[in-house]
N, C-alpha and C. Protein backbone atom coordinates (compact mmCIF):
# COMPACT_ATOMS: atom_id res chain seq x y z
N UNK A 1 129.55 209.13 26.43
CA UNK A 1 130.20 208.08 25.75
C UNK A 1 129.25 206.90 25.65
N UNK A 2 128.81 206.74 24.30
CA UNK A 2 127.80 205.81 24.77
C UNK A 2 128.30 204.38 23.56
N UNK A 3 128.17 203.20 23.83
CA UNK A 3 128.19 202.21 23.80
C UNK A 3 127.60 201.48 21.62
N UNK A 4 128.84 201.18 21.81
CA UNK A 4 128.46 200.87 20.32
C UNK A 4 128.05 199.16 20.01
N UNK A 5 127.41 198.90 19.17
CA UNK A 5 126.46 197.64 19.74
C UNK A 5 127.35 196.57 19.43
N UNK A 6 128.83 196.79 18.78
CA UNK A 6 130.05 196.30 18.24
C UNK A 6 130.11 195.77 20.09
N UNK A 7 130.96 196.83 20.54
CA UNK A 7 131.36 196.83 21.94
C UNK A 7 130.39 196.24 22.82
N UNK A 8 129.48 196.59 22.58
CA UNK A 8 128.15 195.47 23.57
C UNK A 8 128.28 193.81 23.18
N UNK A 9 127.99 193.25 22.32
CA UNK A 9 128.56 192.17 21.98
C UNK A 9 129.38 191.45 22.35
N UNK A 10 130.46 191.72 22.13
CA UNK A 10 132.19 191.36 22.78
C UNK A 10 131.62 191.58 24.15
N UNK A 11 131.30 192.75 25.10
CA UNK A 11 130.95 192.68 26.17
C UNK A 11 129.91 191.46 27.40
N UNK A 12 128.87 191.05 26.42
CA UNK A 12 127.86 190.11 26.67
C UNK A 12 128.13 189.02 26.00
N UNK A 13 129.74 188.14 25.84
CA UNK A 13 129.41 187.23 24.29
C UNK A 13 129.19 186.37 25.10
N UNK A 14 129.03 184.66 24.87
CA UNK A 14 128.26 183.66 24.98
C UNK A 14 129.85 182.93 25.68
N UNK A 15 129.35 182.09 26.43
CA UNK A 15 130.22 181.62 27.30
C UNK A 15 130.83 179.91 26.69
N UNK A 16 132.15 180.58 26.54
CA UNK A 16 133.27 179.22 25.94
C UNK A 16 132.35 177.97 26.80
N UNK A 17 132.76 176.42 25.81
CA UNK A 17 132.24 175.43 26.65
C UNK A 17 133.18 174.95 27.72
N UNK A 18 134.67 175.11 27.50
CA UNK A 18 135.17 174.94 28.66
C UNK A 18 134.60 176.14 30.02
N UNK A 19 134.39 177.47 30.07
CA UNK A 19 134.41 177.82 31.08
C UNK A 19 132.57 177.44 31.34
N UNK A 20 132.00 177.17 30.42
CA UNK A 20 130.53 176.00 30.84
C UNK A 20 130.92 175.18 31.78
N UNK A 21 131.80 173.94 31.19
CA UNK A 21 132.32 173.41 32.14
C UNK A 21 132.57 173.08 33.86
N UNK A 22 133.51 174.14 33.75
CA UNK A 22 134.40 174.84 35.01
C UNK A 22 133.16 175.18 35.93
N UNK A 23 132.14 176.07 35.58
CA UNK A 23 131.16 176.41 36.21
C UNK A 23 130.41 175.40 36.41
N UNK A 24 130.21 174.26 36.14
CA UNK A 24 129.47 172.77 36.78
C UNK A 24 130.07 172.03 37.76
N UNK A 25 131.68 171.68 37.16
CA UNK A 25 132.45 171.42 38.29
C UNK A 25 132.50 171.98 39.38
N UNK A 26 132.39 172.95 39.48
CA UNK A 26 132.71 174.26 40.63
C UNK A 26 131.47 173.87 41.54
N UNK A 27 129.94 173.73 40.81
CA UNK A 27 128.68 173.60 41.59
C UNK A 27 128.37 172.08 42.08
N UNK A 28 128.83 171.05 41.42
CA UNK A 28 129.05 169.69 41.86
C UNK A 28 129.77 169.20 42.70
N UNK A 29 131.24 169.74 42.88
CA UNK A 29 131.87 170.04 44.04
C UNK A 29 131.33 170.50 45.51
N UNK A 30 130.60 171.69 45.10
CA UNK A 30 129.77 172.35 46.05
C UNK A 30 128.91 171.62 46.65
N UNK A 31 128.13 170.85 45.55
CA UNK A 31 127.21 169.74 46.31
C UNK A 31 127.62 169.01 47.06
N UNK A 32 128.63 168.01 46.85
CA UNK A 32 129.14 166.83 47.14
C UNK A 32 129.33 167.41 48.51
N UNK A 33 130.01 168.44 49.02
CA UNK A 33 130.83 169.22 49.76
C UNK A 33 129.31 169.46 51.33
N UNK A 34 128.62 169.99 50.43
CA UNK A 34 127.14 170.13 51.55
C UNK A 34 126.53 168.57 51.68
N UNK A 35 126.86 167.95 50.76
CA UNK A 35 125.81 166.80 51.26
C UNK A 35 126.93 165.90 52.13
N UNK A 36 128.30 165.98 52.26
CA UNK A 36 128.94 165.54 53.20
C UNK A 36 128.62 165.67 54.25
N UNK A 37 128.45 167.49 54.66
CA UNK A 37 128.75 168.28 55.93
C UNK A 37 127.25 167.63 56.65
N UNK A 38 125.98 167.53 55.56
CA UNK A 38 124.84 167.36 56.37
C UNK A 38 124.66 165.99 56.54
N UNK A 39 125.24 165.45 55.94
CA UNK A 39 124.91 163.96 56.50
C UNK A 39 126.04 163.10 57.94
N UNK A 40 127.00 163.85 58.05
CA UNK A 40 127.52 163.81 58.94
C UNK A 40 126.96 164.46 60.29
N UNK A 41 126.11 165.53 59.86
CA UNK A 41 125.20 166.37 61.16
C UNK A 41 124.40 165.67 61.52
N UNK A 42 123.69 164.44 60.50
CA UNK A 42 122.51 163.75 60.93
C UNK A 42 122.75 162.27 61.66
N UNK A 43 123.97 161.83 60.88
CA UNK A 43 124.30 160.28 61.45
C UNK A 43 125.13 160.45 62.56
N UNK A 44 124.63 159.65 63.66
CA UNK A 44 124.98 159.83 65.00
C UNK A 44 126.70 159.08 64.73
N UNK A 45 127.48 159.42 65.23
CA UNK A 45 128.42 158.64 65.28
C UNK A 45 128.93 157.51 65.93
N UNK A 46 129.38 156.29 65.20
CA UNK A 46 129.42 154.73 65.85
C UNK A 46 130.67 155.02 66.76
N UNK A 47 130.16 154.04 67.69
CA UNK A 47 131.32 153.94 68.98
C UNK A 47 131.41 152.60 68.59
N UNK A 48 132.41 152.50 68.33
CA UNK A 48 133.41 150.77 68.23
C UNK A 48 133.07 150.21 70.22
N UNK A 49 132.33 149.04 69.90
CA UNK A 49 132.09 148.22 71.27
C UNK A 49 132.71 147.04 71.09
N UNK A 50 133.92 147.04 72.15
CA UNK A 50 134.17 145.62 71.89
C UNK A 50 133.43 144.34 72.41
N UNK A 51 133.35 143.63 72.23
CA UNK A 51 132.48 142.55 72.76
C UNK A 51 133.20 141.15 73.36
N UNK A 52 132.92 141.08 74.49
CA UNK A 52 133.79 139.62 74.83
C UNK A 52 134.14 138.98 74.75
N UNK A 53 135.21 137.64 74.20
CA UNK A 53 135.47 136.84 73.41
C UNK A 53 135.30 135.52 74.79
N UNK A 54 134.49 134.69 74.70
CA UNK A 54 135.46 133.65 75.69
C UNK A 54 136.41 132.89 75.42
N UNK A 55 137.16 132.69 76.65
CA UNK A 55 138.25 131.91 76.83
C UNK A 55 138.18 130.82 75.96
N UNK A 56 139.78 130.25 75.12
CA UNK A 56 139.26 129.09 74.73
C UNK A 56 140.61 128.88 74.35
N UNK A 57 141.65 127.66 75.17
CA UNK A 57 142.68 127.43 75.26
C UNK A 57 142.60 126.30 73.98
N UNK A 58 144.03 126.04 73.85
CA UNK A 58 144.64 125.19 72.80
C UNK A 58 146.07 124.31 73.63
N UNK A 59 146.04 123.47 72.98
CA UNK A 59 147.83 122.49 73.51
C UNK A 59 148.21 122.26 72.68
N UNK A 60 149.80 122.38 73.09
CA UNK A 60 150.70 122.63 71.48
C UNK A 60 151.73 121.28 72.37
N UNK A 61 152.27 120.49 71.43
CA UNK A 61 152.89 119.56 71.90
C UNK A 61 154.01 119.59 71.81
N UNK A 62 154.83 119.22 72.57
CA UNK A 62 156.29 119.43 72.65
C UNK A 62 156.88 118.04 72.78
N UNK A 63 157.97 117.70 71.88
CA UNK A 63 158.89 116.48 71.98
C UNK A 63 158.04 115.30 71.70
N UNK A 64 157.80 115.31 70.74
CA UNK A 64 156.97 114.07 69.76
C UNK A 64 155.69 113.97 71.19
N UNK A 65 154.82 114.79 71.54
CA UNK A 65 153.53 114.14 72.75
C UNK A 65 154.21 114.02 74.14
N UNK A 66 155.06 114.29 74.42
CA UNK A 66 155.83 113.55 75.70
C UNK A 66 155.26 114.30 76.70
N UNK A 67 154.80 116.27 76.14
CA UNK A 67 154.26 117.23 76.95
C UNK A 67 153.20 117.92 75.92
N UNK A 68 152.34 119.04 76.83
CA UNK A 68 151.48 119.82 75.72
C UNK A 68 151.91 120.93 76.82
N UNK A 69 151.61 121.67 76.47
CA UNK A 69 151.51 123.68 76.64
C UNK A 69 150.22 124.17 76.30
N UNK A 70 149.97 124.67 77.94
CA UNK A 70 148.21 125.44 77.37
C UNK A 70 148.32 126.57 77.14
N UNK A 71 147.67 127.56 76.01
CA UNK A 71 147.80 128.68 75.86
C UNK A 71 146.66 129.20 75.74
N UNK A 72 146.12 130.50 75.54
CA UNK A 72 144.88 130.70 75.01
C UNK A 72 145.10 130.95 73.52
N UNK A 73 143.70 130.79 72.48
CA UNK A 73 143.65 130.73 71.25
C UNK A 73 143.88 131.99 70.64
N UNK A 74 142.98 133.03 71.11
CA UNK A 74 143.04 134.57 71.35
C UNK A 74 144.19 135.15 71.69
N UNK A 75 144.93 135.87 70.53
CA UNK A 75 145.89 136.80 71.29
C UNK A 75 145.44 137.80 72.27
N UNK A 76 144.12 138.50 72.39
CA UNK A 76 143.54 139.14 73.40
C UNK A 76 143.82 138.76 74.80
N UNK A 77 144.08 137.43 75.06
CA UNK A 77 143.81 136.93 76.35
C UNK A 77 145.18 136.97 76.86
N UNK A 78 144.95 137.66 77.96
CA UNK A 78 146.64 137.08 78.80
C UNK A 78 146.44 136.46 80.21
N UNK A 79 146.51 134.81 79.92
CA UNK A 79 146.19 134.19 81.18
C UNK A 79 147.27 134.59 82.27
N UNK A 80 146.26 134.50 83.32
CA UNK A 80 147.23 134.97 84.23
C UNK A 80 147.23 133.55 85.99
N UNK A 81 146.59 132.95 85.36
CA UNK A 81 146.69 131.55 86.45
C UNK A 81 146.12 130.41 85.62
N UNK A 82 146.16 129.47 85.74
CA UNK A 82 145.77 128.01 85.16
C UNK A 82 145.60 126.95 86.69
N UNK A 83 144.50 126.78 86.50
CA UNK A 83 144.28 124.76 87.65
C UNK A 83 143.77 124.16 86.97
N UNK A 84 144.54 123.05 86.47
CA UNK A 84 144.15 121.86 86.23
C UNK A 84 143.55 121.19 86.95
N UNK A 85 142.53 120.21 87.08
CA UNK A 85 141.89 119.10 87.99
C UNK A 85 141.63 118.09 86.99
N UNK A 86 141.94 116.74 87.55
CA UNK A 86 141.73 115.58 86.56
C UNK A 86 140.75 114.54 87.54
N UNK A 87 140.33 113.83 86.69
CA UNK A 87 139.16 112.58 87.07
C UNK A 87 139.68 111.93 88.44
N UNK A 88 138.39 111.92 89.67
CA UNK A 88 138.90 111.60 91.30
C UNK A 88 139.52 110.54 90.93
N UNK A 89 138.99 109.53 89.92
CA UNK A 89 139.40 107.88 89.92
C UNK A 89 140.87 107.96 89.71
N UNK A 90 141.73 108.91 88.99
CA UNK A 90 143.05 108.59 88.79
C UNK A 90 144.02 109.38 90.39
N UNK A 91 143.57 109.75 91.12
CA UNK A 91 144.00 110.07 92.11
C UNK A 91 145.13 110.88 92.02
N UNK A 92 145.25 111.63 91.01
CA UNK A 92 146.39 112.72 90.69
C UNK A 92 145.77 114.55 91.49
N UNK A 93 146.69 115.06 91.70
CA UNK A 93 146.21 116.37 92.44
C UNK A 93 146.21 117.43 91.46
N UNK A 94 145.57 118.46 91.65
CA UNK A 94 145.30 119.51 90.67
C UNK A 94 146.89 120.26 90.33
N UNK A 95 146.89 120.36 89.01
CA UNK A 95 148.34 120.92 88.68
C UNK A 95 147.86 122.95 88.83
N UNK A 96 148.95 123.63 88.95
CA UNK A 96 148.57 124.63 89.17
C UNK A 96 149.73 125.69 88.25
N UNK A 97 149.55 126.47 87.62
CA UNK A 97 150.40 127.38 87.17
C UNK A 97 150.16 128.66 86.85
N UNK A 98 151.37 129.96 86.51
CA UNK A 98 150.96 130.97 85.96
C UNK A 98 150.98 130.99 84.89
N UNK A 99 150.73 131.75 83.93
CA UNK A 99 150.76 131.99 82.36
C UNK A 99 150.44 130.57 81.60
N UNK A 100 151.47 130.46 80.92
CA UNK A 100 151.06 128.75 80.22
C UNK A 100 151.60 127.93 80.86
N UNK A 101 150.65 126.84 80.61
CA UNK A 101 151.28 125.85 82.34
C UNK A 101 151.86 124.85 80.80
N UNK A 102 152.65 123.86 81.60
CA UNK A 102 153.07 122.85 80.88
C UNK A 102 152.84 121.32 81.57
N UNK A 103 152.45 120.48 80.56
CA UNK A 103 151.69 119.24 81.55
C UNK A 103 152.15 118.22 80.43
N UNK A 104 153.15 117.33 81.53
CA UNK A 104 153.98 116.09 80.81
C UNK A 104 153.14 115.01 81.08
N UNK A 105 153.45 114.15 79.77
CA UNK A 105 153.02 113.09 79.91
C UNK A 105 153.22 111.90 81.21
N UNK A 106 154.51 112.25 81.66
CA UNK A 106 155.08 110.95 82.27
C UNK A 106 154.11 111.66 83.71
N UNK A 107 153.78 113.12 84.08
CA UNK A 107 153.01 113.32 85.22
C UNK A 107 151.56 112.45 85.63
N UNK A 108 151.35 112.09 84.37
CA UNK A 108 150.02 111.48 84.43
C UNK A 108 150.13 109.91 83.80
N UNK A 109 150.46 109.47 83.56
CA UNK A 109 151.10 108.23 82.56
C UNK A 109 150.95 106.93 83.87
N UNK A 110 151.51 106.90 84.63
CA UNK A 110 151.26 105.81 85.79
C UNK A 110 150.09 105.97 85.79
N UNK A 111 149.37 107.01 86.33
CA UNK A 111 147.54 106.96 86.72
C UNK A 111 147.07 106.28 85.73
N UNK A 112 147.17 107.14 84.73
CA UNK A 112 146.03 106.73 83.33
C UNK A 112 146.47 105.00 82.82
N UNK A 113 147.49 104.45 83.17
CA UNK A 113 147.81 103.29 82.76
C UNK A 113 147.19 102.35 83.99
N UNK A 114 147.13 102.89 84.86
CA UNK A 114 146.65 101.73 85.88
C UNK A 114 145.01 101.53 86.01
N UNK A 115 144.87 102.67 85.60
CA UNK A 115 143.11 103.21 85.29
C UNK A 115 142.66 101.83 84.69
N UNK A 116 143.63 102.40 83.29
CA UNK A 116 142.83 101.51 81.80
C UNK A 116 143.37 99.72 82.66
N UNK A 117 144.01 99.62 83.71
CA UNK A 117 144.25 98.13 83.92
C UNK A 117 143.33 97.59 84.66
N UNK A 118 142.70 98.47 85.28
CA UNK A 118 142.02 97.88 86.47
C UNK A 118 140.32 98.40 85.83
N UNK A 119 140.16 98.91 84.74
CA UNK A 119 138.78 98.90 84.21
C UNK A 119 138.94 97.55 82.70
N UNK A 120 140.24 96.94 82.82
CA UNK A 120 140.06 95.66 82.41
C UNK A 120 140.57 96.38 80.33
N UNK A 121 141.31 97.52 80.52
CA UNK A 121 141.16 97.96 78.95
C UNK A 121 142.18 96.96 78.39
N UNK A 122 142.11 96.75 77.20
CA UNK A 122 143.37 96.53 76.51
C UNK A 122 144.55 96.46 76.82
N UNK A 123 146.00 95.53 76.83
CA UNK A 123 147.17 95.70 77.37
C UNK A 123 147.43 96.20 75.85
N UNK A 124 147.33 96.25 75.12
CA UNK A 124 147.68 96.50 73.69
C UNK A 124 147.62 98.22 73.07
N UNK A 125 148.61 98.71 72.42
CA UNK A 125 148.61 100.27 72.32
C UNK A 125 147.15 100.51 71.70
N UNK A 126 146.16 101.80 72.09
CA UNK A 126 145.12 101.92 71.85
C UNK A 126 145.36 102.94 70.91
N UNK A 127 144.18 102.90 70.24
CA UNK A 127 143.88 104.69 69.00
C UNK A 127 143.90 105.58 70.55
N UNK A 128 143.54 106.49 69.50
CA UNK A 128 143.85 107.91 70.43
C UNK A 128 142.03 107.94 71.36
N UNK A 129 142.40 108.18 72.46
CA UNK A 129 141.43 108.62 73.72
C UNK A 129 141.39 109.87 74.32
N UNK A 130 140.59 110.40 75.25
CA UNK A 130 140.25 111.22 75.77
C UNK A 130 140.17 111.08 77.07
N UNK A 131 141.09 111.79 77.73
CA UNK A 131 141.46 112.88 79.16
C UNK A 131 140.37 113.62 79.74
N UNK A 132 139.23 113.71 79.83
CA UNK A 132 138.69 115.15 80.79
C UNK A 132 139.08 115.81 81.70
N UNK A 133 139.83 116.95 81.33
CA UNK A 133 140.27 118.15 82.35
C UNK A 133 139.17 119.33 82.86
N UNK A 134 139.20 119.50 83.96
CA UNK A 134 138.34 120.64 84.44
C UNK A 134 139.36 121.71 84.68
N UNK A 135 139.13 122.67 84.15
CA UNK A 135 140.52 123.93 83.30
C UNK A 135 139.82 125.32 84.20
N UNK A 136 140.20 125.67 85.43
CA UNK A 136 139.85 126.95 85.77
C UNK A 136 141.09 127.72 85.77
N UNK A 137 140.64 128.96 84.83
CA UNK A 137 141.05 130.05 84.34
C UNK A 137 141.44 131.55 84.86
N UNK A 138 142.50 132.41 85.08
CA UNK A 138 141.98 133.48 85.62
C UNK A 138 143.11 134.39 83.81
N UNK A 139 142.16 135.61 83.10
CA UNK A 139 142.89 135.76 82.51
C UNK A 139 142.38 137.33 82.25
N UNK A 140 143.01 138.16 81.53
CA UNK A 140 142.80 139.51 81.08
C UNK A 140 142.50 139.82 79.87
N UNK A 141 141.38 140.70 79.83
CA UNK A 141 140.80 140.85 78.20
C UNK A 141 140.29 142.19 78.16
N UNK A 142 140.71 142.97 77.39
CA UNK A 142 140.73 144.36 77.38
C UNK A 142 140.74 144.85 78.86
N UNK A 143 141.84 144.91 79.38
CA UNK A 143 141.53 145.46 80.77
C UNK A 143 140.63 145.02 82.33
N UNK A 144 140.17 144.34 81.65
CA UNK A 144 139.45 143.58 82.96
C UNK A 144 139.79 141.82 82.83
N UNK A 145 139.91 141.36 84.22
CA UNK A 145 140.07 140.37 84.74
C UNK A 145 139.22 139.24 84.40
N UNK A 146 139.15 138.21 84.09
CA UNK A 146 137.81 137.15 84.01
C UNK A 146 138.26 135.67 85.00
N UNK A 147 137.68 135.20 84.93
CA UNK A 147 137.40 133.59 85.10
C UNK A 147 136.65 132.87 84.74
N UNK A 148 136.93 131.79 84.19
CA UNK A 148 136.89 130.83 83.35
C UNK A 148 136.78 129.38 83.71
N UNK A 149 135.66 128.80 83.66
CA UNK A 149 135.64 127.36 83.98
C UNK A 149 135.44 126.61 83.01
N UNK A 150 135.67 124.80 82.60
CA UNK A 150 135.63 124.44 81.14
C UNK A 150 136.38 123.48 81.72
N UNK A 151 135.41 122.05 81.14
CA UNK A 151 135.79 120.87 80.69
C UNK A 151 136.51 120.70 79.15
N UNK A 152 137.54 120.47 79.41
CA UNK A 152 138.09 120.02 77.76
C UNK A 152 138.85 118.38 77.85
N UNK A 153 138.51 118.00 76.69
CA UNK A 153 138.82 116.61 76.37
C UNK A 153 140.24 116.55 75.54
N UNK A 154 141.46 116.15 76.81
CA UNK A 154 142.98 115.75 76.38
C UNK A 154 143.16 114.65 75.38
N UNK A 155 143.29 114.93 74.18
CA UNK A 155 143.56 113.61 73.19
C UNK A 155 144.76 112.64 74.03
N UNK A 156 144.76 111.58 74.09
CA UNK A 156 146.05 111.01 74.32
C UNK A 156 146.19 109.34 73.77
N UNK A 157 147.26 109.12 73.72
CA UNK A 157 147.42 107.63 72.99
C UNK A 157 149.07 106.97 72.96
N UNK A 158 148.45 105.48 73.89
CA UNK A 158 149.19 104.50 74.29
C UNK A 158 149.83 104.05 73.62
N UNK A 159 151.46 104.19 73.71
CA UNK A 159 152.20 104.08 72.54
C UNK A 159 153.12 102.21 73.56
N UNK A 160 153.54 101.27 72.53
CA UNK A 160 153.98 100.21 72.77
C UNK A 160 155.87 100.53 72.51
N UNK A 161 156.17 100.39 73.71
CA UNK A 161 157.58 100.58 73.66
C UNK A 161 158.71 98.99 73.50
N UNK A 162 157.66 98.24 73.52
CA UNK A 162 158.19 96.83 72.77
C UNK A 162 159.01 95.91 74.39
N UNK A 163 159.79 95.33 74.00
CA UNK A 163 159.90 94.22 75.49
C UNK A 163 160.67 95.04 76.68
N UNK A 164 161.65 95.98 76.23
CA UNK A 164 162.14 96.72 77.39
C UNK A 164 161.65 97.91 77.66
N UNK A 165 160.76 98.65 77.52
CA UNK A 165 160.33 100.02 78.37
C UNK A 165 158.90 99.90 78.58
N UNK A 166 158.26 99.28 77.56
CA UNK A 166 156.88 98.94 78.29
C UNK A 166 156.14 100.04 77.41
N UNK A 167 154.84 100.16 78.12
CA UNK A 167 154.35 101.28 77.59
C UNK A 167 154.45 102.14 78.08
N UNK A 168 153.61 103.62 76.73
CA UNK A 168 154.30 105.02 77.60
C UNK A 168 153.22 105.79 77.07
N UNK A 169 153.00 106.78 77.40
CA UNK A 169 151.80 108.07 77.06
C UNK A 169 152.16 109.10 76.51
N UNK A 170 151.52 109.25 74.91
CA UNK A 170 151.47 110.90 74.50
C UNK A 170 150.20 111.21 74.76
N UNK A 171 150.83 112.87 74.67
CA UNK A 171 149.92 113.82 74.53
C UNK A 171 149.38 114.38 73.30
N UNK A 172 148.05 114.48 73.31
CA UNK A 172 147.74 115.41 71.73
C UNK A 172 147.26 116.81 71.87
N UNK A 173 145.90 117.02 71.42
CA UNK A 173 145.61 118.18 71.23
C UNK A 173 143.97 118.36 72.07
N UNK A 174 143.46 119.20 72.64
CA UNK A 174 142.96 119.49 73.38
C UNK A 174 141.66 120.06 72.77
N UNK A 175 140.21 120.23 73.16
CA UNK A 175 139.06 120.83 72.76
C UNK A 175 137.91 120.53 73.92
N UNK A 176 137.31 122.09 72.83
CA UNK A 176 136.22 122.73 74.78
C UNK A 176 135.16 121.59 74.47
N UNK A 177 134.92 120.89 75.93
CA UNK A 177 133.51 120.10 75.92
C UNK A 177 132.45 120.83 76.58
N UNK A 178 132.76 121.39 77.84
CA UNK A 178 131.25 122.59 78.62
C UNK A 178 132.05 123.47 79.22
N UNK A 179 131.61 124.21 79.30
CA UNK A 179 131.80 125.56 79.89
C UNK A 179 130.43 125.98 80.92
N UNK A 180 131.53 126.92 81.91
CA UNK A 180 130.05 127.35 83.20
C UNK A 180 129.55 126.74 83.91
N UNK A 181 128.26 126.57 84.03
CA UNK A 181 127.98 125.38 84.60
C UNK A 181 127.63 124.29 84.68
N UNK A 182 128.04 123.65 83.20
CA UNK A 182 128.31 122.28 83.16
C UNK A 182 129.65 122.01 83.68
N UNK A 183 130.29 122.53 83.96
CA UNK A 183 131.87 122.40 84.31
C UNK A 183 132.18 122.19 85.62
N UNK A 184 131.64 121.44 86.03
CA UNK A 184 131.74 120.59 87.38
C UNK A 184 132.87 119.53 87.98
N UNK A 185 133.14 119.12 89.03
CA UNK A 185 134.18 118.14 89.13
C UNK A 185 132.54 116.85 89.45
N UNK A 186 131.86 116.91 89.40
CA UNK A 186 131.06 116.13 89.25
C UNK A 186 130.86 115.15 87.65
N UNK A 187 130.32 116.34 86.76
CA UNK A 187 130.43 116.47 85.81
C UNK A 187 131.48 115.73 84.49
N UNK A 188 132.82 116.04 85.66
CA UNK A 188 134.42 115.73 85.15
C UNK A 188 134.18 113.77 84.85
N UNK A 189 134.10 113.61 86.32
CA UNK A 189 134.29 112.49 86.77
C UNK A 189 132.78 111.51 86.22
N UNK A 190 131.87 112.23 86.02
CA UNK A 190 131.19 111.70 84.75
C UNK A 190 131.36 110.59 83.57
N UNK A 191 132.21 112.16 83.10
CA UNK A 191 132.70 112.13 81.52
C UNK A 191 133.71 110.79 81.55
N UNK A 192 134.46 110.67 82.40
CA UNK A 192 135.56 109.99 82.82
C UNK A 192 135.12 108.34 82.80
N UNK A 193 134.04 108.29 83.82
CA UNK A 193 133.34 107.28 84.05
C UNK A 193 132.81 106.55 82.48
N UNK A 194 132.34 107.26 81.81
CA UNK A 194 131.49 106.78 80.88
C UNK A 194 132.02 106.64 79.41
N UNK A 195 133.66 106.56 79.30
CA UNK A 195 134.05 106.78 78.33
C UNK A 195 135.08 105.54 78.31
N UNK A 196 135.33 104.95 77.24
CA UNK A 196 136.35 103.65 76.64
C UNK A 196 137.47 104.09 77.16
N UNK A 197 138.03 103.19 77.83
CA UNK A 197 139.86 103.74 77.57
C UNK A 197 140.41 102.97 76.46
């Protein structure tokens, strides 16, 4: 039975451009497909490192300044102790708390008013001033424990309560001055020293 050149033809005919096509797709695929597999064999794979954030609290004020609330800025952080220490000259004792401490005005308000009297300041309500707190920290950040030392400067400002209450003290908002080992009660009482009331 042998082969008529009719039937050879039809047998060998020339290839539709769609199934041209199909047969490129099919090999471009293929590529894409190997040059995935090998470039994944060659690039080492990244390990996500987290990296440390430091501590860095904020005060949120409550009841027009009367108090502030320390928190950390970082949702990462979950403090887990707070000491306050304030300037030797005002003779106030270190406040101490867990989680977010809360620190009223009227706690500190006698000191800081007798301060500014006897360094001769103004009887008259002042612009806003600065507090130096020495802020040691104990808090948690991915799993491990830290501590934290840091001078930050308490905004605050002498408000005139007119002939019957006298004057009185808000609180504002809070920011890091040193950290480590500039963060001294030396240091504190410095800052304290050398600044306007």
């Amino acid at each position: 039975m042998s082969e008529t050149p009719e039937q050879r033809r039809k047998r060998l005919r020339w290839l539709t451009l769609a199934e041209l096509l199909a047969v490129i797709a099919v090999a471009i695929s293929a590529l894409g497909l190997w040059k995935s597999w090998h470039e994944e064999r060659e690039t080492p794979a990244l390990i996500e490192k987290r990296v440390a954030v430091p501590l860095t609290l904020r005060a949120e004020q409550n009841g027009d300044g009367k108090a502030v609330s320390f928190g950390p800025v970082e949702a990462g952080h979950a403090v887990q102790s707070l000491e306050i220490n304030f300037p030797t000259a005002l003779g106030i004792g270190s406040f101490d708390g867990s989680s977010d401490i809360r620190l009223s005005a009227s706690d500190i308000e006698s000191a800081v008013l007798r301060e500014r009297d006897k360094r001769g300041a103004a009887k008259e309500p002042a612009s806003e001033r600065q507090l130096p707190l020495l802020i040691a920290t104990r808090y948690v950040e991915n799993g491990k424990v830290r501590d934290d030392r840091a001078i930050y400067a308490l905004a605050y400002r002498i408000r005139d309560g007119g002939l019957l209450s006298g004057r009185s003290l808000r609180l504002g908002a809070i920011r890091l001055v040193a950290r480590g080992s500039g963060a001294t009660p030396a240091a504190l009482d410095r800052r304290w020293a050398s600044q306007a009331l």
